[in-house]
PDB file of N, CA and C in Angstrom:
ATOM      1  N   UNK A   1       9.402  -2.205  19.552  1.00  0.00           N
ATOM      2  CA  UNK A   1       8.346  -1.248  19.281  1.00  0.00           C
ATOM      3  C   UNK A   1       7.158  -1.962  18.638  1.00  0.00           C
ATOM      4  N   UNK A   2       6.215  -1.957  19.007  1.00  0.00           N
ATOM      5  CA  UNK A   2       4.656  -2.327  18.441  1.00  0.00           C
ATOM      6  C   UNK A   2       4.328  -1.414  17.656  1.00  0.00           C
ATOM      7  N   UNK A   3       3.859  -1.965  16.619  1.00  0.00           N
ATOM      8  CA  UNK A   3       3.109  -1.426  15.506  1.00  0.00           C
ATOM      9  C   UNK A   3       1.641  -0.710  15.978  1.00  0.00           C
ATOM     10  N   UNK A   4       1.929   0.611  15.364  1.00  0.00           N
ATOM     11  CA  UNK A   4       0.344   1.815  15.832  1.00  0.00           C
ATOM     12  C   UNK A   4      -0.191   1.652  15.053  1.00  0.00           C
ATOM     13  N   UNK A   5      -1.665   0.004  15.424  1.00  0.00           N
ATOM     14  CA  UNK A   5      -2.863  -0.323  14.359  1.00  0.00           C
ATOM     15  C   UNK A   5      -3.115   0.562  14.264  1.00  0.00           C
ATOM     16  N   UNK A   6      -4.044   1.318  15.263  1.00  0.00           N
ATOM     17  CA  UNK A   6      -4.817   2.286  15.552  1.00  0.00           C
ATOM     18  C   UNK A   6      -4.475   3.625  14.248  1.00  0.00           C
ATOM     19  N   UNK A   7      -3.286   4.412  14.243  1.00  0.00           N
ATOM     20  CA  UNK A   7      -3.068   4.950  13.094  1.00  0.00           C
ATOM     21  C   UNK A   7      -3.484   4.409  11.816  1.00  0.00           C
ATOM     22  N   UNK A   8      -2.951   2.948  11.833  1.00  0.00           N
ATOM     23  CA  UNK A   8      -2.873   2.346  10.175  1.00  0.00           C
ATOM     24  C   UNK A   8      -4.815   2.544   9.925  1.00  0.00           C
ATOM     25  N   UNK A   9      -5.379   2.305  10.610  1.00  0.00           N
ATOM     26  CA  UNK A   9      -7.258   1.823  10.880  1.00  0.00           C
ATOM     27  C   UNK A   9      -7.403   3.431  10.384  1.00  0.00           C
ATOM     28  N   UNK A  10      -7.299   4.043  11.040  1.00  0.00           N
ATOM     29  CA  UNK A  10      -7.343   5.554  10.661  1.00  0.00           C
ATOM     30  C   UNK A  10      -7.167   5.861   9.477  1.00  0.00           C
ATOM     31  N   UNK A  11      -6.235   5.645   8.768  1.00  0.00           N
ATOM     32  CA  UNK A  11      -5.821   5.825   6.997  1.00  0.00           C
ATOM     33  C   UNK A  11      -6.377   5.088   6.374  1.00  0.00           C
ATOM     34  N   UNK A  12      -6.444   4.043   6.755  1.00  0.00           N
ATOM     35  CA  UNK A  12      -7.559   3.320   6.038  1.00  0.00           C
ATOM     36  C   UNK A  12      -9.328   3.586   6.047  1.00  0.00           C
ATOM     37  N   UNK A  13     -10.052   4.145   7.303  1.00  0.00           N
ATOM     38  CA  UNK A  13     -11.161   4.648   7.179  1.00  0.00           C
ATOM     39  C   UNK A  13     -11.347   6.245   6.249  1.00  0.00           C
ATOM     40  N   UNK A  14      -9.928   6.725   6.241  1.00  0.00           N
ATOM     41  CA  UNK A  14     -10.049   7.797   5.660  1.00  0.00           C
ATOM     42  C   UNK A  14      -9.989   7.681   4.025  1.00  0.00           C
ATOM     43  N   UNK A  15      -9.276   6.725   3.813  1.00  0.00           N
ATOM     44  CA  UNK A  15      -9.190   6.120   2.270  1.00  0.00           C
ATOM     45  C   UNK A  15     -10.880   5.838   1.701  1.00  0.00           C
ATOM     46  N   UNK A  16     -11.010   5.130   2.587  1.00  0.00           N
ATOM     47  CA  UNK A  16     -12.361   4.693   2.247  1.00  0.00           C
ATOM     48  C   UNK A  16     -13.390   5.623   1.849  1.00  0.00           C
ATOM     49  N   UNK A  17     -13.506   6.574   2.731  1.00  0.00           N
ATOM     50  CA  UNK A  17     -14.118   7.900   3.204  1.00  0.00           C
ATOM     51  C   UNK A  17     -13.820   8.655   1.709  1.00  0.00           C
ATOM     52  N   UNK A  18     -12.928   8.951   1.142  1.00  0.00           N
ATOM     53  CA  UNK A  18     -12.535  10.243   0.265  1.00  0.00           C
ATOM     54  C   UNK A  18     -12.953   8.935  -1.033  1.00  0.00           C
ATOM     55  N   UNK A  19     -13.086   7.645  -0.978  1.00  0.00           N
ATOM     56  CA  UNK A  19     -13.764   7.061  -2.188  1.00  0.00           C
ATOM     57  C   UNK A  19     -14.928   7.607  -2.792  1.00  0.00           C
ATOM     58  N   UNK A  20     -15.689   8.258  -1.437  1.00  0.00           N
ATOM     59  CA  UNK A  20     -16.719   9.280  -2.396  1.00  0.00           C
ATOM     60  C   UNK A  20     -16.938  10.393  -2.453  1.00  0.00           C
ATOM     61  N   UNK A  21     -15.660  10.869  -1.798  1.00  0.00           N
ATOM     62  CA  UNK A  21     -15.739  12.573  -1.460  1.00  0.00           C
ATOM     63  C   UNK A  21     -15.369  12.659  -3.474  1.00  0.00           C
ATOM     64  N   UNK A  22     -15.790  14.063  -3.091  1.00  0.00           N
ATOM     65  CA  UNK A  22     -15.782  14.628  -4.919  1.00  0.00           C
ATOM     66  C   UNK A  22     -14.153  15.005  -5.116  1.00  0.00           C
ATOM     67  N   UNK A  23     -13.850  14.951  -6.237  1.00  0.00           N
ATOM     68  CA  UNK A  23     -12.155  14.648  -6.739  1.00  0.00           C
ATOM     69  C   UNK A  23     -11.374  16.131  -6.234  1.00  0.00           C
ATOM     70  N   UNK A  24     -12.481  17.216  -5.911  1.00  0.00           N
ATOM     71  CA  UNK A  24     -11.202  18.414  -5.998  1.00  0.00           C
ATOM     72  C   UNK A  24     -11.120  18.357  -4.404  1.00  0.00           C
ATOM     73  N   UNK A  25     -12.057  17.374  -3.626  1.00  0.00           N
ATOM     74  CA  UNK A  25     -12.186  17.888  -2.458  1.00  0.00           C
ATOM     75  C   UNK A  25     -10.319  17.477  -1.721  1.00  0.00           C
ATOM     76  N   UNK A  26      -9.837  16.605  -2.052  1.00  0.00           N
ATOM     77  CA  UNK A  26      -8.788  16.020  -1.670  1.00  0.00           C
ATOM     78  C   UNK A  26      -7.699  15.028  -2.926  1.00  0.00           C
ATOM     79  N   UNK A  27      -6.136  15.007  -2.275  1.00  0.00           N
ATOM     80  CA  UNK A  27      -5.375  14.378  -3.217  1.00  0.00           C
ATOM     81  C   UNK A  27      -5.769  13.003  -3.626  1.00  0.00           C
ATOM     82  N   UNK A  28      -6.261  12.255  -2.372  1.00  0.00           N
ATOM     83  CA  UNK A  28      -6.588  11.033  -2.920  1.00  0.00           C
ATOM     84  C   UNK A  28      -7.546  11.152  -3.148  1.00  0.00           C
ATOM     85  N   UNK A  29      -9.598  11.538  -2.950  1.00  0.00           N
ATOM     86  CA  UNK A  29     -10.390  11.687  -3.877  1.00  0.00           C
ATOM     87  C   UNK A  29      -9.982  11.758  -5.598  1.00  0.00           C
ATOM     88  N   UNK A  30      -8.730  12.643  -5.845  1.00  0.00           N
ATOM     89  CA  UNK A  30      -8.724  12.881  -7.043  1.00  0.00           C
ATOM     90  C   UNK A  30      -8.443  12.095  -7.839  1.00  0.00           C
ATOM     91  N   UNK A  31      -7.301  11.064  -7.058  1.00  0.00           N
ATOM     92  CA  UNK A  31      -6.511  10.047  -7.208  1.00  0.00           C
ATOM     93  C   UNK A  31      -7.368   8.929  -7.905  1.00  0.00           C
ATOM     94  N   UNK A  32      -8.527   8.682  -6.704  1.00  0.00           N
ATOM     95  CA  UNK A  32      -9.801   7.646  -6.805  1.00  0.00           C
ATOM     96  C   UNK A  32     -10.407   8.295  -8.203  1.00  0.00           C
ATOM     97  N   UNK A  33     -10.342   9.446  -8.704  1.00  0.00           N
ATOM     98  CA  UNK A  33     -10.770   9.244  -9.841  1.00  0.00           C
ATOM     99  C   UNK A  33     -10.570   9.628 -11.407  1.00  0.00           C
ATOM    100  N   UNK A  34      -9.130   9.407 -10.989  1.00  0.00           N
ATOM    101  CA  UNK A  34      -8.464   9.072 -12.281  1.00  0.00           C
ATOM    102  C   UNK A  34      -8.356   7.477 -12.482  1.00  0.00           C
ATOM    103  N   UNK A  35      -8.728   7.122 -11.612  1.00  0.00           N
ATOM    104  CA  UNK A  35      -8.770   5.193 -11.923  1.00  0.00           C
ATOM    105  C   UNK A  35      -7.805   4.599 -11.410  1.00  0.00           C
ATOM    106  N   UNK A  36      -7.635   3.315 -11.788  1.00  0.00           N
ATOM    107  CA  UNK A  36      -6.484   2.106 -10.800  1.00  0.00           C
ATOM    108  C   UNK A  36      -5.815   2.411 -11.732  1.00  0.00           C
ATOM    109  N   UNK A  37      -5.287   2.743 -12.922  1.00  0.00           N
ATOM    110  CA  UNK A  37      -3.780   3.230 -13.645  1.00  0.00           C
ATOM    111  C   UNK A  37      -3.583   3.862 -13.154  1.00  0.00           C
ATOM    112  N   UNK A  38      -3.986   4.972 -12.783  1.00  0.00           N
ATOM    113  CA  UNK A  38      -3.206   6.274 -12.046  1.00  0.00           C
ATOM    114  C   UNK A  38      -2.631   5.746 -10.370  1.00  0.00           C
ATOM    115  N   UNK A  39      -3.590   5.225  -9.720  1.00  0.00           N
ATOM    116  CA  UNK A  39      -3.176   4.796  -8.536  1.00  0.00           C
ATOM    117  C   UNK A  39      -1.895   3.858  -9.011  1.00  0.00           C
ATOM    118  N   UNK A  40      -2.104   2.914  -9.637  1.00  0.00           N
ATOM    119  CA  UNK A  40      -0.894   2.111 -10.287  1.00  0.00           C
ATOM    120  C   UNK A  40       0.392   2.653 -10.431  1.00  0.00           C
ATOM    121  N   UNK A  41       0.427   3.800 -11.579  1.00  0.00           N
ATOM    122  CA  UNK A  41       1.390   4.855 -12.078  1.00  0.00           C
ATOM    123  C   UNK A  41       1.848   5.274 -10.516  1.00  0.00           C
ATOM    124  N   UNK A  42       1.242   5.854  -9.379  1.00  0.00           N
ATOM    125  CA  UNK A  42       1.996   6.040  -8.569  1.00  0.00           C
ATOM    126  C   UNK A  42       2.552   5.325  -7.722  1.00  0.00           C
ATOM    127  N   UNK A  43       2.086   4.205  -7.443  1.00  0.00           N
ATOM    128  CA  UNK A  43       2.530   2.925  -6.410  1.00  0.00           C
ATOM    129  C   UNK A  43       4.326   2.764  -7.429  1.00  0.00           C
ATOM    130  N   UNK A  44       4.187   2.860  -8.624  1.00  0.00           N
ATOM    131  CA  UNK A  44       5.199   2.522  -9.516  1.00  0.00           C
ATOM    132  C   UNK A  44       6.695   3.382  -9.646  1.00  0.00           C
ATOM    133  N   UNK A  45       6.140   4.920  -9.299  1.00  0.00           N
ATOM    134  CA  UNK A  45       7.021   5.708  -8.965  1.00  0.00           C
ATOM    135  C   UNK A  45       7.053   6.193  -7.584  1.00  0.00           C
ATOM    136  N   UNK A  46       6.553   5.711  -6.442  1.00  0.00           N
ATOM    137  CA  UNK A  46       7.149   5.121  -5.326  1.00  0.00           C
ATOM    138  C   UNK A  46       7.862   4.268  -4.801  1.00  0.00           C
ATOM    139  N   UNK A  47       7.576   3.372  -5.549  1.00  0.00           N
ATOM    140  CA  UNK A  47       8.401   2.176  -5.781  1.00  0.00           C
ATOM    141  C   UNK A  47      10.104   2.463  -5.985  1.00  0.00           C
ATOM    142  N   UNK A  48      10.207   3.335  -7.262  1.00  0.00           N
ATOM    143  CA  UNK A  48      11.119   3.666  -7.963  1.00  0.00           C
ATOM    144  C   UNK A  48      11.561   4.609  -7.007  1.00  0.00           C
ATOM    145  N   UNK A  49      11.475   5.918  -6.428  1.00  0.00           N
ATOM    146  CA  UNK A  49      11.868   6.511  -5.283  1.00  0.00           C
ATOM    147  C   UNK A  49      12.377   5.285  -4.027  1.00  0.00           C
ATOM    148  N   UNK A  50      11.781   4.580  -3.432  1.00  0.00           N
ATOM    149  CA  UNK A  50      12.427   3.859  -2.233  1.00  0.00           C
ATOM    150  C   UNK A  50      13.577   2.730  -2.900  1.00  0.00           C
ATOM    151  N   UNK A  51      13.010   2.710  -4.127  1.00  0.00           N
ATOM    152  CA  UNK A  51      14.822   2.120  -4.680  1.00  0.00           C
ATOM    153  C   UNK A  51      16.002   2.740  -4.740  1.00  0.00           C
ATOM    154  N   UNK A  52      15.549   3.852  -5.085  1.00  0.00           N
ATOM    155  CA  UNK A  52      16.729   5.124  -5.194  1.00  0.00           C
ATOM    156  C   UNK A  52      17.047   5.666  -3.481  1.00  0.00           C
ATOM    157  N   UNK A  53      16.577   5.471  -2.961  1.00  0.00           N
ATOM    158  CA  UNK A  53      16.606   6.409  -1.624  1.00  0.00           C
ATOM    159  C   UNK A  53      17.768   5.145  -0.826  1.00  0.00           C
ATOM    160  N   UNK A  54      17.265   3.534  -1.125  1.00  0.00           N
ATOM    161  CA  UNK A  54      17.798   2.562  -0.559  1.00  0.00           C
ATOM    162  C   UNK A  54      19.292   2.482  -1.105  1.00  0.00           C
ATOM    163  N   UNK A  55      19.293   2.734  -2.125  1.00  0.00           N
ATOM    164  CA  UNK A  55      20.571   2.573  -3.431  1.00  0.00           C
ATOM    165  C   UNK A  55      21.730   4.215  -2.334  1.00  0.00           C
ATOM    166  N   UNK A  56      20.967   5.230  -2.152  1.00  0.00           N
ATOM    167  CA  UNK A  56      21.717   6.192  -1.467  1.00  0.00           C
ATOM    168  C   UNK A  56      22.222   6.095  -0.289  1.00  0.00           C
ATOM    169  N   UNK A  57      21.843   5.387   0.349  1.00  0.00           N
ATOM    170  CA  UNK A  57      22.341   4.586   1.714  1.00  0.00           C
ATOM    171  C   UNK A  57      21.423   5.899   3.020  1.00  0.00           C
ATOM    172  N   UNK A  58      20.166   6.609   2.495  1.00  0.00           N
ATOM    173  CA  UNK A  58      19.557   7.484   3.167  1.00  0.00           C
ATOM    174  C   UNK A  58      18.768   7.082   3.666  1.00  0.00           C
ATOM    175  N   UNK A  59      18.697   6.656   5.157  1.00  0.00           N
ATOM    176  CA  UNK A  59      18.117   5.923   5.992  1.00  0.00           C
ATOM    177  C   UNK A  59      16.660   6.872   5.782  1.00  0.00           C
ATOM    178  N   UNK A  60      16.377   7.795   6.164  1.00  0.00           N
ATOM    179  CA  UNK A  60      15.433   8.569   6.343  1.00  0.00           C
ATOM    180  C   UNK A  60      14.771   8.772   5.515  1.00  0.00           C
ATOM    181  N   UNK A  61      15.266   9.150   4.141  1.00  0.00           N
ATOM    182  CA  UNK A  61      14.833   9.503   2.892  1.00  0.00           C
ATOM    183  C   UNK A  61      13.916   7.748   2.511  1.00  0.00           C
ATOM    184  N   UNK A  62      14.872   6.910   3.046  1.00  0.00           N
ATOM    185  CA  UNK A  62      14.396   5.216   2.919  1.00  0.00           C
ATOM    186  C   UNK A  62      12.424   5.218   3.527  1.00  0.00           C
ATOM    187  N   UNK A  63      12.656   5.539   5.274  1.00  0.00           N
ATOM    188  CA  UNK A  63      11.621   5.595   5.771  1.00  0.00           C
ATOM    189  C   UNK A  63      10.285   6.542   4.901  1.00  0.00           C
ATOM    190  N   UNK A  64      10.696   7.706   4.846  1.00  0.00           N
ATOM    191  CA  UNK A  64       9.798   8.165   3.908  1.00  0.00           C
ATOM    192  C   UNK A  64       9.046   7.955   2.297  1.00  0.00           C
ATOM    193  N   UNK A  65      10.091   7.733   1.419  1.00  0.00           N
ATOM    194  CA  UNK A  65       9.269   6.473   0.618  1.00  0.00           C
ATOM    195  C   UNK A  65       8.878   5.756   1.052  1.00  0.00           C
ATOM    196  N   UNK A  66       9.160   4.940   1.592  1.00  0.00           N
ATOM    197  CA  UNK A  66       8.670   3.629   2.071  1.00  0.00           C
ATOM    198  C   UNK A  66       7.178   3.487   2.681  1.00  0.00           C
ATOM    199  N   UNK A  67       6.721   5.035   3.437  1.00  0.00           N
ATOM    200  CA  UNK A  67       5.463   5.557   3.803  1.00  0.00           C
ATOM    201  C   UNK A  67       4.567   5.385   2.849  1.00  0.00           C
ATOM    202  N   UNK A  68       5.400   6.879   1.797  1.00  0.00           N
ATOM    203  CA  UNK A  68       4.724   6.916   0.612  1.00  0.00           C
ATOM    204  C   UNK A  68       4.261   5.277  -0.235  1.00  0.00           C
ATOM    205  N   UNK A  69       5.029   4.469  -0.257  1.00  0.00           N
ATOM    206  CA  UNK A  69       4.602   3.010  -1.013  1.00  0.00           C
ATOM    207  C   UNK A  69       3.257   2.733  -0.419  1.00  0.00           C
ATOM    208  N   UNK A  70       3.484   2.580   1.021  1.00  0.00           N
ATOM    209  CA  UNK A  70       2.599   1.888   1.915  1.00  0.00           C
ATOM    210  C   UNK A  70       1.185   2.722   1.545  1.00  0.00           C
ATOM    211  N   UNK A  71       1.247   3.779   1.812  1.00  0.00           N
ATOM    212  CA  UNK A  71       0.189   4.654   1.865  1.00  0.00           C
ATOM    213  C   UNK A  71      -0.683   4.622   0.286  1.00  0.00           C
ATOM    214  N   UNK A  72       0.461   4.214  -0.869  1.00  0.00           N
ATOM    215  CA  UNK A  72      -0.494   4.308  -1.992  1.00  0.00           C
ATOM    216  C   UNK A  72      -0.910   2.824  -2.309  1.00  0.00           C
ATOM    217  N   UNK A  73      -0.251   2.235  -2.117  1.00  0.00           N
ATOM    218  CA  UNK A  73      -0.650   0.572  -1.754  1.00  0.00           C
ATOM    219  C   UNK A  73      -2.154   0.529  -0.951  1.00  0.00           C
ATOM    220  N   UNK A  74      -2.237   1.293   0.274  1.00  0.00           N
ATOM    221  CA  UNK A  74      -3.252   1.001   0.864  1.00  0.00           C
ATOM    222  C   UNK A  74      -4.590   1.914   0.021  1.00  0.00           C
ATOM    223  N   UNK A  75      -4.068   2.853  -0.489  1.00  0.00           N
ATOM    224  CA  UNK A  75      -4.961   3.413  -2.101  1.00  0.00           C
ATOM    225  C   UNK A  75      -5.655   2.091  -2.757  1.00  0.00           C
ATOM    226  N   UNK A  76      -4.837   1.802  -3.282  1.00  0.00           N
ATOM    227  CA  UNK A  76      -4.910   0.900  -4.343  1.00  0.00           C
ATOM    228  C   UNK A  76      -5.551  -0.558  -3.321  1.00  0.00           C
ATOM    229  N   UNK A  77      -5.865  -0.796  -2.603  1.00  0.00           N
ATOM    230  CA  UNK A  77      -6.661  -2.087  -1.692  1.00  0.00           C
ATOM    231  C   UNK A  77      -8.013  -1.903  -1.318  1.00  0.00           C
ATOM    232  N   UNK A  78      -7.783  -0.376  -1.214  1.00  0.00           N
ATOM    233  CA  UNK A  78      -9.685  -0.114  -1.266  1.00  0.00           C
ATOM    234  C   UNK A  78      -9.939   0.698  -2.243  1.00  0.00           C
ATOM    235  N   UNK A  79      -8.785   0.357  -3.084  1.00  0.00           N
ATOM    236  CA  UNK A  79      -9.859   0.719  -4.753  1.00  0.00           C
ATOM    237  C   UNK A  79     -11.107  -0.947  -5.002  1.00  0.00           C
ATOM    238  N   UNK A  80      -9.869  -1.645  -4.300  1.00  0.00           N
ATOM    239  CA  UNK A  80     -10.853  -2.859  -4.867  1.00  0.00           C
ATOM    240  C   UNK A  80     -11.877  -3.535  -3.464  1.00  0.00           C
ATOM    241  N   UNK A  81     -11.930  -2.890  -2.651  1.00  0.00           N
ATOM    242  CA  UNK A  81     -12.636  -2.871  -1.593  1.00  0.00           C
ATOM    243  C   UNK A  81     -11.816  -3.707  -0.370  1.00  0.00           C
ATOM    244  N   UNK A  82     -10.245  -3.835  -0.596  1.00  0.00           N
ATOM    245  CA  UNK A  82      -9.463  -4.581   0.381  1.00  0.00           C
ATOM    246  C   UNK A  82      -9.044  -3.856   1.448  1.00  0.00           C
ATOM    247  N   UNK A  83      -8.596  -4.373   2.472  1.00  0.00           N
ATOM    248  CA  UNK A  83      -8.004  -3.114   3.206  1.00  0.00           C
ATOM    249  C   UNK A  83      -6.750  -3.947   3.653  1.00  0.00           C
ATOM    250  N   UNK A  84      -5.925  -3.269   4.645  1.00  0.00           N
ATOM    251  CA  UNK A  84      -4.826  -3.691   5.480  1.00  0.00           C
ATOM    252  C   UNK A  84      -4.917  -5.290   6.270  1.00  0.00           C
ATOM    253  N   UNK A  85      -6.101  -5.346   6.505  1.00  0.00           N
ATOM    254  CA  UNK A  85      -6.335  -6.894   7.413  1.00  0.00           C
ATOM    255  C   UNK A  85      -6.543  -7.895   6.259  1.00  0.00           C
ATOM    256  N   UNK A  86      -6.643  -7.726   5.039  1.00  0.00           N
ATOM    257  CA  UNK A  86      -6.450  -8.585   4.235  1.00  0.00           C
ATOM    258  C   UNK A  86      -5.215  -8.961   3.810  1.00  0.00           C
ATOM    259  N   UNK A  87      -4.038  -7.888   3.936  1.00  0.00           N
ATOM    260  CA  UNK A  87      -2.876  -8.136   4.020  1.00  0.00           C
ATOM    261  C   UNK A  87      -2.360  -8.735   5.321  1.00  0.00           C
ATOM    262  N   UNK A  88      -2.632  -8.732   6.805  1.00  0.00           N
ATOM    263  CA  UNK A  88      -2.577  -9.097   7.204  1.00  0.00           C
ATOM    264  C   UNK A  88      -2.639 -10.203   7.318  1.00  0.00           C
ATOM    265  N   UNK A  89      -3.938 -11.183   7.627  1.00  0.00           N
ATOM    266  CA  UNK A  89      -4.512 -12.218   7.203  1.00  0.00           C
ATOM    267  C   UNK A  89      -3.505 -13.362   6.329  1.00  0.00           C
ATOM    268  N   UNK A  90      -2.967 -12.229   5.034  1.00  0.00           N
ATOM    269  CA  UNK A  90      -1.931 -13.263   4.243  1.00  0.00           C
ATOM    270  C   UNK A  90      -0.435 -13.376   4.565  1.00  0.00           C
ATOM    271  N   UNK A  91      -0.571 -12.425   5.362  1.00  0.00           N
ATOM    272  CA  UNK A  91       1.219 -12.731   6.429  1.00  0.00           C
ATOM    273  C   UNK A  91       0.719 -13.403   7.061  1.00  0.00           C
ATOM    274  N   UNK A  92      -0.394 -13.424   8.042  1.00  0.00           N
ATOM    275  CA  UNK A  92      -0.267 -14.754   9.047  1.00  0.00           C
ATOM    276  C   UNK A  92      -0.433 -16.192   8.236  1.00  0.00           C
ATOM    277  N   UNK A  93      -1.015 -16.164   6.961  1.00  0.00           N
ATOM    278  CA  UNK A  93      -1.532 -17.823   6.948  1.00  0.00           C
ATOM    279  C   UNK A  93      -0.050 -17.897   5.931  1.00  0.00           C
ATOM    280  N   UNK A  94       1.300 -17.100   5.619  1.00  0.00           N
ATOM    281  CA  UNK A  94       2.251 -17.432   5.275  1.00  0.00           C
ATOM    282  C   UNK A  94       2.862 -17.350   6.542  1.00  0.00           C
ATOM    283  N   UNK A  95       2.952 -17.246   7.449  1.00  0.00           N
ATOM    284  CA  UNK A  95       4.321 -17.275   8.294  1.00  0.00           C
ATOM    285  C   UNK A  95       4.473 -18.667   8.587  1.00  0.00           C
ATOM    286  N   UNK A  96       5.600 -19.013   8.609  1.00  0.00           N
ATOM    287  CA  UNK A  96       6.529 -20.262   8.827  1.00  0.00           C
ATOM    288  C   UNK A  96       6.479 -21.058   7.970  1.00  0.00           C
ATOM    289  N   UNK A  97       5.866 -20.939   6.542  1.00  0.00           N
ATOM    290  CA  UNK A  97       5.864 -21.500   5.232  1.00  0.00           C
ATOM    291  C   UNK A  97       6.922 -21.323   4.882  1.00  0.00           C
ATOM    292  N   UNK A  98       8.064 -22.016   3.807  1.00  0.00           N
ATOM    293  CA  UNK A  98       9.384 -21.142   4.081  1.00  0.00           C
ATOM    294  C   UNK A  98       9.220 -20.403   1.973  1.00  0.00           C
ATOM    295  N   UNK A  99       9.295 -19.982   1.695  1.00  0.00           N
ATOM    296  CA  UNK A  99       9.281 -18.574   0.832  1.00  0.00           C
ATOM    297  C   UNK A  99       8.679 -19.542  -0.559  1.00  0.00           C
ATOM    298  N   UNK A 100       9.916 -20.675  -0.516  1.00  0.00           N
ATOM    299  CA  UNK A 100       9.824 -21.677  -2.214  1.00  0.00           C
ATOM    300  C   UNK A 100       8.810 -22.276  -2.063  1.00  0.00           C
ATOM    301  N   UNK A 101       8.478 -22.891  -0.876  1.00  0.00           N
ATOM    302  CA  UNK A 101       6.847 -23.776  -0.723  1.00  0.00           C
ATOM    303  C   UNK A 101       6.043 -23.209  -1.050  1.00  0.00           C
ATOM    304  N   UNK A 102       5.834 -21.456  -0.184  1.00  0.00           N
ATOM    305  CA  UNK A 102       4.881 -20.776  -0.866  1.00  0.00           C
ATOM    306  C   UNK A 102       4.814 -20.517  -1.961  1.00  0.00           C
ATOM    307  N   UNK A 103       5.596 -20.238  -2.902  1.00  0.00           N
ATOM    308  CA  UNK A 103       5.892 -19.860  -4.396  1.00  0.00           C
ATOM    309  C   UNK A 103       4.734 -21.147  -5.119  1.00  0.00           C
ATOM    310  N   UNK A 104       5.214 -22.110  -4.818  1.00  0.00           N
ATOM    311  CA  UNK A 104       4.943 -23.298  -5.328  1.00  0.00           C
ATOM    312  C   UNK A 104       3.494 -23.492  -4.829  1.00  0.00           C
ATOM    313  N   UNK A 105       3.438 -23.316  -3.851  1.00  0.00           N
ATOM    314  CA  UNK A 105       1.928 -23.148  -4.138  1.00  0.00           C
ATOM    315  C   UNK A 105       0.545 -22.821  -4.597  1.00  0.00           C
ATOM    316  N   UNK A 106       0.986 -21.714  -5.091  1.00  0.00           N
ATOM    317  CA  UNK A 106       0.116 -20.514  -5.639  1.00  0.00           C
ATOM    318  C   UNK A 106      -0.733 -21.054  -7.283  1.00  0.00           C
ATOM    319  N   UNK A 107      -1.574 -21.013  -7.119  1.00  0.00           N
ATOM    320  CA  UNK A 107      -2.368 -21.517  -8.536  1.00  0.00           C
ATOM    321  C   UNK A 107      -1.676 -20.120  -9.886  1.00  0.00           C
ATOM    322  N   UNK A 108      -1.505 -21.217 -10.935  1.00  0.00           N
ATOM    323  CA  UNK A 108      -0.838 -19.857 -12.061  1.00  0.00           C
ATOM    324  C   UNK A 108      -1.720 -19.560 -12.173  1.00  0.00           C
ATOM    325  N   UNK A 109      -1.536 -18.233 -13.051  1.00  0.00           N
ATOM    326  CA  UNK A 109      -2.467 -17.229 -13.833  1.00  0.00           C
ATOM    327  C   UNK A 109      -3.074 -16.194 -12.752  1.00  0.00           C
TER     328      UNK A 109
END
């Protein structure tokens, strides 16, 4: 199965889009303006849901957090003006690096 860019491009122009819609107009407008803690706070208890869902052995319940992560993740990338192809971008220039090289590479701090 191939991955539906086309959807992902879509959530992401719409993310972008509700960055300046006014806060009551929508969940994520509102989201955008309670600040990157709040977006944070939820990436954090999504997080915590697809652990629990994985820990239940609930395949489905799995897929659906797992949305939810993605979806507030991609929140939180054009809070800072990033989007999905920047994640992209850093899977391709890691693939076939093997995990410890990359580790080791990375400048601290």
């Amino acid at each position: 199965m191939m991955i539906d860019l086309a959807v992902i491009q879509r959530v992401q122009a719409t993310l972008v889009e509700r960055k300046n819609a006014e806060p009551e107009s929508s969940y994520v407008a509102g989201l955008y303006a309670k600040g990157t803690d709040a977006i944070c706070k939820k990436i954090a208890e999504e997080a915590a849901e697809t652990i629990m869902a994985a820990k239940d052995g609930d395949r489905l319940h799995l897929v659906w957090e797992v949305t939810d992560l993605w979806f507030h993740s991609m929140v939180l990338l054009a809070q800072f003006g990033l989007s999905v192809d920047d994640v992209i971008f850093e899977l391709r220039r890691r693939e076939g690096i093997s995990g410890v090289d990359e580790k080791k590479s990375r400048k601290p701090g």
